[in-house]
Protein backbone atom coordinates (compact mmCIF):
# COMPACT_ATOMS: atom_id res chain seq x y z
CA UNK A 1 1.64 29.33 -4.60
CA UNK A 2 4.04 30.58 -7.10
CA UNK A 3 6.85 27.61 -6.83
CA UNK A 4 9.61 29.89 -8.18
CA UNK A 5 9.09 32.11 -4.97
CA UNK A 6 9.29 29.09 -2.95
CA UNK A 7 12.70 27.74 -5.16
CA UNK A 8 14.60 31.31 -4.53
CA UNK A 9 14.27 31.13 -0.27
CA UNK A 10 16.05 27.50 -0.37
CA UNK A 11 19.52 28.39 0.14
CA UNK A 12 22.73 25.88 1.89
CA UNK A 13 23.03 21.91 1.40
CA UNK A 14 19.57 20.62 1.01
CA UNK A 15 19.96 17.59 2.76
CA UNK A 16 20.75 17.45 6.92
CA UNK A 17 23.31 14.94 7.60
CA UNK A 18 22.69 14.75 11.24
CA UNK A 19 19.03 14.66 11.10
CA UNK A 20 20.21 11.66 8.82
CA UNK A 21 22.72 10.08 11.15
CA UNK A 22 20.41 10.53 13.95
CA UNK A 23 17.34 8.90 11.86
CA UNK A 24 19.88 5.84 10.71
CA UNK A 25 20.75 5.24 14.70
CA UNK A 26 16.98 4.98 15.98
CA UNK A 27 15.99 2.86 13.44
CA UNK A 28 18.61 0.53 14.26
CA UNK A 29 17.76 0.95 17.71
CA UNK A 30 13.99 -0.09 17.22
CA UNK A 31 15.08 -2.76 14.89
CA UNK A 32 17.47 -4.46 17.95
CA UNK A 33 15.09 -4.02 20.51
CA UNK A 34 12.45 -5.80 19.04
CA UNK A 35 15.31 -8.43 17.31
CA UNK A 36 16.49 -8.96 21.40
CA UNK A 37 12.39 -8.53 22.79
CA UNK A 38 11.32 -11.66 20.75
CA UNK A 39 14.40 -14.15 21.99
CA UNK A 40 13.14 -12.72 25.89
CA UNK A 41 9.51 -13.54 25.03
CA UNK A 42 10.26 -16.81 23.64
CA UNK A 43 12.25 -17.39 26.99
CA UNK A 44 15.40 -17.60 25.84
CA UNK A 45 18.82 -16.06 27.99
CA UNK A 46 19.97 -13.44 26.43
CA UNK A 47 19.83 -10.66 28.81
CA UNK A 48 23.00 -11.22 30.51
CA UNK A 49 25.21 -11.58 27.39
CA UNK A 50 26.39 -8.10 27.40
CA UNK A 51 27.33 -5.81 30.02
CA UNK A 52 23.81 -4.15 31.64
CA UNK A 53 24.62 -0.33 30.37
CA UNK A 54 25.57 -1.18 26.99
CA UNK A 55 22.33 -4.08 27.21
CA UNK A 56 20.21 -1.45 27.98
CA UNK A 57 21.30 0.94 25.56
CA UNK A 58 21.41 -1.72 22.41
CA UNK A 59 18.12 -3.58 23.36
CA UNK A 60 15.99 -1.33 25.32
CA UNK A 61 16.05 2.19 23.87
CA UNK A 62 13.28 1.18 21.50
CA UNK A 63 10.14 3.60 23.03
CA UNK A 64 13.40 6.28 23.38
CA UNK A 65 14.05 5.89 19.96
CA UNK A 66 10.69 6.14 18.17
CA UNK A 67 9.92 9.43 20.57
CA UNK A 68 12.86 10.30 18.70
CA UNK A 69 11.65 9.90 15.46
CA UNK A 70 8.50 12.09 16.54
CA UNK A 71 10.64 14.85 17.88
CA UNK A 72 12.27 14.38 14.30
CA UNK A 73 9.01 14.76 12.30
CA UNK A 74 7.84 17.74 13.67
CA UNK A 75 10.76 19.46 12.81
CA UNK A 76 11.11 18.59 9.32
CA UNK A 77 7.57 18.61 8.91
CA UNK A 78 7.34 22.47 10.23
CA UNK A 79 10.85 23.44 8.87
CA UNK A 80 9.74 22.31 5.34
CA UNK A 81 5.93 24.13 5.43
CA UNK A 82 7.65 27.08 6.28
CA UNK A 83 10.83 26.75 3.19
CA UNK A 84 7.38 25.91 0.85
CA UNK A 85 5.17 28.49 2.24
CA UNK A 86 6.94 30.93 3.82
CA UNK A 87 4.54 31.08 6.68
CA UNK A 88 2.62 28.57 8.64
CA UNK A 89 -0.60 30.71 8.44
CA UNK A 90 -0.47 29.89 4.79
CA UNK A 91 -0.04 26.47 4.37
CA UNK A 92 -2.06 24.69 1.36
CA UNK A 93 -4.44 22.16 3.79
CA UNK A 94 -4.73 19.99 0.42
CA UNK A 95 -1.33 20.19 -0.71
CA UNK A 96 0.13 19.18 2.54
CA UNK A 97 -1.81 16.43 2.74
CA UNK A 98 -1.16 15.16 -0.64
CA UNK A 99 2.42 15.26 0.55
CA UNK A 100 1.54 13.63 3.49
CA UNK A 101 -0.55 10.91 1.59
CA UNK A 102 2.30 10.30 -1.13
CA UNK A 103 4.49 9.72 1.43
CA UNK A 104 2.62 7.73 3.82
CA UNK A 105 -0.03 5.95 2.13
CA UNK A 106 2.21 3.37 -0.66
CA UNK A 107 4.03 1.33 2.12
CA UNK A 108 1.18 0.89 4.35
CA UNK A 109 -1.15 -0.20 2.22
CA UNK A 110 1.82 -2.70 1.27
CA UNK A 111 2.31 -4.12 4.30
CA UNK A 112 -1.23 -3.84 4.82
CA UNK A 113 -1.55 -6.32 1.83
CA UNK A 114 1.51 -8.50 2.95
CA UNK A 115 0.02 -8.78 6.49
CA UNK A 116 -3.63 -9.80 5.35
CA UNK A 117 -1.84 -12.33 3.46
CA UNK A 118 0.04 -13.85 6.15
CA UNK A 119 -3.01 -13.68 8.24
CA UNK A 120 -5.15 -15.50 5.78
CA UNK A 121 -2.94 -18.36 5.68
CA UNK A 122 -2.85 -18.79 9.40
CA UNK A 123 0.88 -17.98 9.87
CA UNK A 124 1.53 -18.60 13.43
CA UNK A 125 3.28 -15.17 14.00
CA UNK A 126 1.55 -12.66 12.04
CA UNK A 127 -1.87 -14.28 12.91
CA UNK A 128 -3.89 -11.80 14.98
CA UNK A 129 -5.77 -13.51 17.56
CA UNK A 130 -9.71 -13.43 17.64
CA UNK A 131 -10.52 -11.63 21.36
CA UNK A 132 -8.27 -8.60 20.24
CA UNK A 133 -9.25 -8.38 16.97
CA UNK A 134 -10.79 -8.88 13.58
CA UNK A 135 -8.12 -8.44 10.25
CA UNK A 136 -10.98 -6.21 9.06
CA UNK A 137 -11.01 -4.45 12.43
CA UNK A 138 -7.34 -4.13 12.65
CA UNK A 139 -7.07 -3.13 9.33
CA UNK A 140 -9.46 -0.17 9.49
CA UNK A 141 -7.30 0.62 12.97
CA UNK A 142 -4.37 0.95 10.68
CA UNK A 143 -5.91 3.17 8.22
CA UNK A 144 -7.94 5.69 9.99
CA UNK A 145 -5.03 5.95 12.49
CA UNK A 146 -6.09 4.27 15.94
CA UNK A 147 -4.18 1.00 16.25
CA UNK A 148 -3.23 2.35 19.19
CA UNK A 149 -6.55 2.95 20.48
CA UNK A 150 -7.08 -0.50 19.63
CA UNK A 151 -4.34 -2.01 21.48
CA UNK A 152 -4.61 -0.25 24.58
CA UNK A 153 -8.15 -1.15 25.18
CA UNK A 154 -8.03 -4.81 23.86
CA UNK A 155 -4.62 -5.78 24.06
CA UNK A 156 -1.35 -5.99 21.38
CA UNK A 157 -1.40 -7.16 18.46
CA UNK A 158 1.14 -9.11 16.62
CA UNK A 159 4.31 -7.30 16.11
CA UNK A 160 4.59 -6.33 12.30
CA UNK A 161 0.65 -4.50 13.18
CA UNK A 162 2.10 -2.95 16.52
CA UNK A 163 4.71 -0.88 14.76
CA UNK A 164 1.73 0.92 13.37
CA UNK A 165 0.74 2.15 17.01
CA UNK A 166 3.55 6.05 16.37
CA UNK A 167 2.22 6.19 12.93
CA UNK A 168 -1.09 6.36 14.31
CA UNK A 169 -0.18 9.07 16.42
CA UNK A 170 2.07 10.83 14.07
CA UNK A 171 -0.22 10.90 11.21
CA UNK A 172 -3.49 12.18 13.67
CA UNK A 173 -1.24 14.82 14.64
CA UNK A 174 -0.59 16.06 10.79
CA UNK A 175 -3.83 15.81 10.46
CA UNK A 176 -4.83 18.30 12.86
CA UNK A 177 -1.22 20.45 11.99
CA UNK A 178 -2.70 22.32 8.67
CA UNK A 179 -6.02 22.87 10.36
CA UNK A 180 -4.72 24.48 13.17
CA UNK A 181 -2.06 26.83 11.60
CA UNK A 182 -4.66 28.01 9.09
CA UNK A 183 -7.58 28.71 11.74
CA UNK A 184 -5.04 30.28 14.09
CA UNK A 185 -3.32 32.24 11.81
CA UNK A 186 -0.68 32.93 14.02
CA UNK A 187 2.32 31.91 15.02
CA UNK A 188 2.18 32.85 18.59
CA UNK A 189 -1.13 31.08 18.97
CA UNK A 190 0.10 28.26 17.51
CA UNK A 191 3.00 28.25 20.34
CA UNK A 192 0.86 28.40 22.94
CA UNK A 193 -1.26 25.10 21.35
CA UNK A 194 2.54 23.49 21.18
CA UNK A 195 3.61 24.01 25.20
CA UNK A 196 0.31 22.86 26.37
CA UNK A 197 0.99 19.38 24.57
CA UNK A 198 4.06 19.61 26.04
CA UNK A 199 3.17 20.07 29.40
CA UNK A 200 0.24 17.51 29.16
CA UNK A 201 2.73 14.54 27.86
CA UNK A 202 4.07 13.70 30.91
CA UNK A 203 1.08 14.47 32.69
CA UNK A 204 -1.10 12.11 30.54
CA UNK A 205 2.31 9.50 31.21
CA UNK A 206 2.33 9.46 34.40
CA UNK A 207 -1.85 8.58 34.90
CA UNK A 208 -1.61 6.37 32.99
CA UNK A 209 1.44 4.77 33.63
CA UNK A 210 0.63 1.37 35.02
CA UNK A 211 -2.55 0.62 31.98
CA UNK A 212 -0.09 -1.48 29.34
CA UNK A 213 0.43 0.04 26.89
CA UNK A 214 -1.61 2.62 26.74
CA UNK A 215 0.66 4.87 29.34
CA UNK A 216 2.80 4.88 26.48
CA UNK A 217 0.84 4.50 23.41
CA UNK A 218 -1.98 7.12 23.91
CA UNK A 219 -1.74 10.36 21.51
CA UNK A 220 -1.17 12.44 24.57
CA UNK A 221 1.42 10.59 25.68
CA UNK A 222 3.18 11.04 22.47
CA UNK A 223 2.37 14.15 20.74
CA UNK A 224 4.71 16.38 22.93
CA UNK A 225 7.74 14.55 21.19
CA UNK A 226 6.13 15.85 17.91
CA UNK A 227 5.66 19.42 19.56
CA UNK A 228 9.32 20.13 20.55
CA UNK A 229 9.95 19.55 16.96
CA UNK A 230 7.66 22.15 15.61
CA UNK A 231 9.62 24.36 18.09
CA UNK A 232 13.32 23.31 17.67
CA UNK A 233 11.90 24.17 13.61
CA UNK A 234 10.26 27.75 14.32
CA UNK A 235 13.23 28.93 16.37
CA UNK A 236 15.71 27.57 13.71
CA UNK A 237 13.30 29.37 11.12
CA UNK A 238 12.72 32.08 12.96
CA UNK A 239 15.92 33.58 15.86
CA UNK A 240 19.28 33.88 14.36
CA UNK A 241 21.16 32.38 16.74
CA UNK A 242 25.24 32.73 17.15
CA UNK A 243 27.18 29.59 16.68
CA UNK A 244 28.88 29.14 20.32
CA UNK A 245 25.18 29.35 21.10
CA UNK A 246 24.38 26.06 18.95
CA UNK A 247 27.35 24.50 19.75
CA UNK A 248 26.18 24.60 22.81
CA UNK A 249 22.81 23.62 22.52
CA UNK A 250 24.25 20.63 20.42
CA UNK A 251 26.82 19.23 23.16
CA UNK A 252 24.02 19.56 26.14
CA UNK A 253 21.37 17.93 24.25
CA UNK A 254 23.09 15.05 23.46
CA UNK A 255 24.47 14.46 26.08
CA UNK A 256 21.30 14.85 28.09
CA UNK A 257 19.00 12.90 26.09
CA UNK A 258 22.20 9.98 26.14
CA UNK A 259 21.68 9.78 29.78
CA UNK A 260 18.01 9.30 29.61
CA UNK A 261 18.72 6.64 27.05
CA UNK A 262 21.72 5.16 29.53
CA UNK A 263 20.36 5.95 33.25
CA UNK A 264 16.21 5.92 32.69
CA UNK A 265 15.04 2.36 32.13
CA UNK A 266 11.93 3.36 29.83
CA UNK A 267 9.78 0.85 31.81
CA UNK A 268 10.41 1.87 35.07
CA UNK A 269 8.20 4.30 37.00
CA UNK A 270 10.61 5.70 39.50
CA UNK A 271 12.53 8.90 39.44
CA UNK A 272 11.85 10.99 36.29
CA UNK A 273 10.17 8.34 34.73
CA UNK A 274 7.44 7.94 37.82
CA UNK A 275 6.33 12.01 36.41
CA UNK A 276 6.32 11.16 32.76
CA UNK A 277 9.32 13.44 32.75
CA UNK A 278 12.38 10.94 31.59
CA UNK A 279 10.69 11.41 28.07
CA UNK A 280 10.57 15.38 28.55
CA UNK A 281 13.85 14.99 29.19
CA UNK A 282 14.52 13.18 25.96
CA UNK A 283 12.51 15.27 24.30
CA UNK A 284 14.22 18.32 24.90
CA UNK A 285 17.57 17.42 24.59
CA UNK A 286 16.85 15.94 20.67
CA UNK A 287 14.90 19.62 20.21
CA UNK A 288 18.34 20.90 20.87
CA UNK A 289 20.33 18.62 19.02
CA UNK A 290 18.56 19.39 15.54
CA UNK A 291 17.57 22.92 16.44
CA UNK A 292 21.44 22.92 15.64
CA UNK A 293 21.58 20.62 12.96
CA UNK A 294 18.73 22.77 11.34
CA UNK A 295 21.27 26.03 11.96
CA UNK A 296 23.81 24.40 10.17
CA UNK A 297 26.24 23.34 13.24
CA UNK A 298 26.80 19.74 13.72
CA UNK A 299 25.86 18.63 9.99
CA UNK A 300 29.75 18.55 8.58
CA UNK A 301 30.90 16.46 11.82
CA UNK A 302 28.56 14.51 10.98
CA UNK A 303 28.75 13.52 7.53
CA UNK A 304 32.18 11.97 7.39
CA UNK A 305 32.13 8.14 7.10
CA UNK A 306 28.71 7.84 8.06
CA UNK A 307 27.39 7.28 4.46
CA UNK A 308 25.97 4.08 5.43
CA UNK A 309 24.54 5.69 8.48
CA UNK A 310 22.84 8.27 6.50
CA UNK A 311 21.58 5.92 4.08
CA UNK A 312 19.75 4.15 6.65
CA UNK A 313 18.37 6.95 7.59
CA UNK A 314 17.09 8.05 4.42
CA UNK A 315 14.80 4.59 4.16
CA UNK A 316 13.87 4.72 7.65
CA UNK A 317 10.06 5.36 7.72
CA UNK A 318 10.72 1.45 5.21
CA UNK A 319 12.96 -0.16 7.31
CA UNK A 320 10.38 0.48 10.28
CA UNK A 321 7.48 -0.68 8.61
CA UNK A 322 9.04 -3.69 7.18
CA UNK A 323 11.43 -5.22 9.60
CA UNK A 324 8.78 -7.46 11.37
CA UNK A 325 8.14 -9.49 8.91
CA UNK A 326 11.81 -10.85 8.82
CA UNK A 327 12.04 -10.52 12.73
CA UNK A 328 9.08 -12.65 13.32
CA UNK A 329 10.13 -14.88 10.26
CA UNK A 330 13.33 -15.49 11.74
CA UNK A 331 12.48 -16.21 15.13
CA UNK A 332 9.59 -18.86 13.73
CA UNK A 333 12.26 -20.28 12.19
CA UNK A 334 15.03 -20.09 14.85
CA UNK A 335 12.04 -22.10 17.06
CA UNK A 336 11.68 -25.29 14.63
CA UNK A 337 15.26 -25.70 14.14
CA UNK A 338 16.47 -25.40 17.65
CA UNK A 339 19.91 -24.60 16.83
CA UNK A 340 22.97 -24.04 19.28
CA UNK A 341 22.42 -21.01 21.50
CA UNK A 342 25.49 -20.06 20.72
CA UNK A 343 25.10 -19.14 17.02
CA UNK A 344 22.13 -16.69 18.83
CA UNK A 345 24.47 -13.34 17.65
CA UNK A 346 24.27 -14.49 14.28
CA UNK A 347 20.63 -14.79 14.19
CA UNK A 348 20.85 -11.02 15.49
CA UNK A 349 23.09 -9.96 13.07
CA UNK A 350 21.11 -11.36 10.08
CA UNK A 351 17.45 -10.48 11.59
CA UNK A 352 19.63 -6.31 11.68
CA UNK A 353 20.94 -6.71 8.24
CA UNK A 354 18.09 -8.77 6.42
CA UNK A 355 15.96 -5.81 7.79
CA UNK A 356 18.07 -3.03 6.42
CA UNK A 357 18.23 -4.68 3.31
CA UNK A 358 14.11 -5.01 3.07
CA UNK A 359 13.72 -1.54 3.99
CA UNK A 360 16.13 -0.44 1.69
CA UNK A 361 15.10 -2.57 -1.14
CA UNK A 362 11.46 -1.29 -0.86
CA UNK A 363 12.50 2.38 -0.46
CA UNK A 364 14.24 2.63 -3.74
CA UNK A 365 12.12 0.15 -6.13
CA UNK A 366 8.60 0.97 -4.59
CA UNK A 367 7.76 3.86 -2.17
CA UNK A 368 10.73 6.44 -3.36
CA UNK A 369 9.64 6.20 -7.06
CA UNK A 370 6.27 6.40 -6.40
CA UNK A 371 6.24 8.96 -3.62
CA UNK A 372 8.03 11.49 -6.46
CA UNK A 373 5.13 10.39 -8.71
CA UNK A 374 2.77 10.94 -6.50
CA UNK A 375 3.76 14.63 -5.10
CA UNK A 376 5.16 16.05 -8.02
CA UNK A 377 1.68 17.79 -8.73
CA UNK A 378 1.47 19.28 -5.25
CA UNK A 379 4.79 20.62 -4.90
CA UNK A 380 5.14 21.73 -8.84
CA UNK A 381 9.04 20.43 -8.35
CA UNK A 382 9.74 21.49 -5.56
CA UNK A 383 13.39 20.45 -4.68
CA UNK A 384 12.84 18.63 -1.23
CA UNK A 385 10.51 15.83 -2.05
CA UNK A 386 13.10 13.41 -0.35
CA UNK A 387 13.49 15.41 2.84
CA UNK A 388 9.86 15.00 4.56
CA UNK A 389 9.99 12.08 6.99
């Protein structure tokens, strides 16, 4: 496609500041729930140190989070194959998934490389054990996208390869994404494919709700998240709506998928949760919240001292890959030394900031520099390489 055409439709800040915010809170999210999960596993008490709403909103929002991050994806994904092609019917199959690939494809196969290491040399926390799998099993998983198939019929795997479970689904959905726009060749068609994931997530949740983890791991399970994205991104591309209207839309899906996060424990199978639905719930409420940001509403609140915030956002595809390798460090360590359980919050706060700075660290000496390398032919400068998640 002629990239001047594409260059004249971008128009507005190029960057969304609350789709940055938003990114820079789940990470941290995921990052403390699996910081708090491995002092519980290890058996230590630290479950009553803080008050239970604000416990279960700091350490236990970690599956709310990454469905997050899906409902994210989809809408950048969509929102930017529509800005580069103009029409989803037209997406390049080869050029998205170079863009995909460059994106993708340099920090797995690093931590790929750093976990076959550890794993070689029998490190007690990033060893994977024999009856679940082989490295060169697990490492195939990881690249043809089915550790989650792999952990839900033979168990989990250490944490740094778990992580890799929503990239599996997220990357077999983008996979299918291009196919399916091109064969449909219509939009409307291709709504119809996105509300009957929708209405199978929960569905597929709630049979298999008590079969650890797959209940929650399965691509069914999961792929609705990434199909109220592609929505919350073809209404924002395609109805103008009025700005009371996305104020609106902004305020109640907040404060609806907060609630979820606050009032649904994301284990329990009662309520909501017993029909698959808490995560609907979540779902719909984040398609809301950057159906607006992707209007324009919400994006200027937004960006005022949250600089950090957003920059956390910005490396947090690296932060998310990475951040097991100190968490599992640590807590080896924290083990031999048996120090005072009282000097437990800084071991949290160092595991959280060690993380950041790993992720970040990676993002802009490794993956950032070579994902612009490694796109620039597909996308013949376009503008937005940094904006795909």
């Amino acid at each position: 496609m002629n990239t001047t055409s594409i260059q004249v439709q971008e128009s507005g800040p190029f960057r969304l500041d609350g789709v940055d915010v938003l990114r820079g809170l789940c990470v941290l999210l995921v990052v403390m729930h699996h910081i708090h999960l491995r002092f519980v596993l290890n058996q230590y008490d630290v479950n009553a140190a803080l008050p239970h709403g604000l416990n279960q909103v700091l350490f236990w929002s970690g599956y709310y989070a990454v469905i997050t991050f899906f409902v994210i994806s989809g809408f950048l994904i969509t929102r930017l194959s529509i800005r580069r092609w103009a029409s989803l019917e037209k997406i390049h199959v080869g050029h998205f998934y170079t863009l995909r690939a460059a994106r993708i494809l340099p920090c797995l196969l690093l931590v790929l490389v750093v976990l076959s290491v550890l794993h070689w040399v029998g490190s007690p926390e990033f060893t994977i054990k024999p009856e679940r799998a082989s490295l060169g099993r697990a490492l195939g998983a990881a690249l043809t996208f089915h550790i989650n198939w792999l952990e839900g019929h033979h168990g989990y795997l250490p944490g740094s390869w778990d992580v890799l479970w929503s990239l599996s689904v997220e990357e077999t959905f983008y996979l299918l994404f291009p196919l399916i726009c091109v064969l449909l060749r219509r939009e409307r068609l291709l709504l119809l494919v996105l509300f009957c994931l929708i209405i199978i997530g929960p569905i597929n949740r709630a049979l298999l709700a008590d079969q650890d983890p797959w209940g929650d791991y399965a691509y069914l399970s999961c792929m609705d998240g990434i199909a109220f994205g592609c929505l919350a991104a073809l209404v924002s591309a395609r109805q103008k709506l009025s700005r009371r209207t996305l104020r609106i839309l902004l305020a109640v899906g907040a404060a609806g998928a907060f609630l979820v996060v606050l009032l649904c424990n994301e284990d329990a199978h009662v309520g909501l949760s017993r029909f698959g639905l808490n995560v609907t719930a979540l779902e719909a409420g984040i398609a809301m919240v950057v159906l607006a940001f992707g209007s324009g509403v919400g994006n200027e609140a937004l960006s005022s001292g949250t600089g950090w915030l957003r920059a956390i956002g910005r490396c947090s595809y690296e932060i998310y890959l990475f951040h097991m390798l100190v968490v599992l460090s640590l807590i080896g360590l924290f083990k031999r030394m048996h120090p005072a359980m009282k000097t437990i919050p800084l071991w949290y706060v160092s595991m959280l900031l060690l993380s950041i700075l790993l992720g970040y660290l990676v993002s802009r000496i490794y993956s950032e520099p070579l994902n612009r390398r490694l796109r620039a032919p597909a996308q013949g400068g376009y503008l937005g390489a940094r904006t795909i998640a």
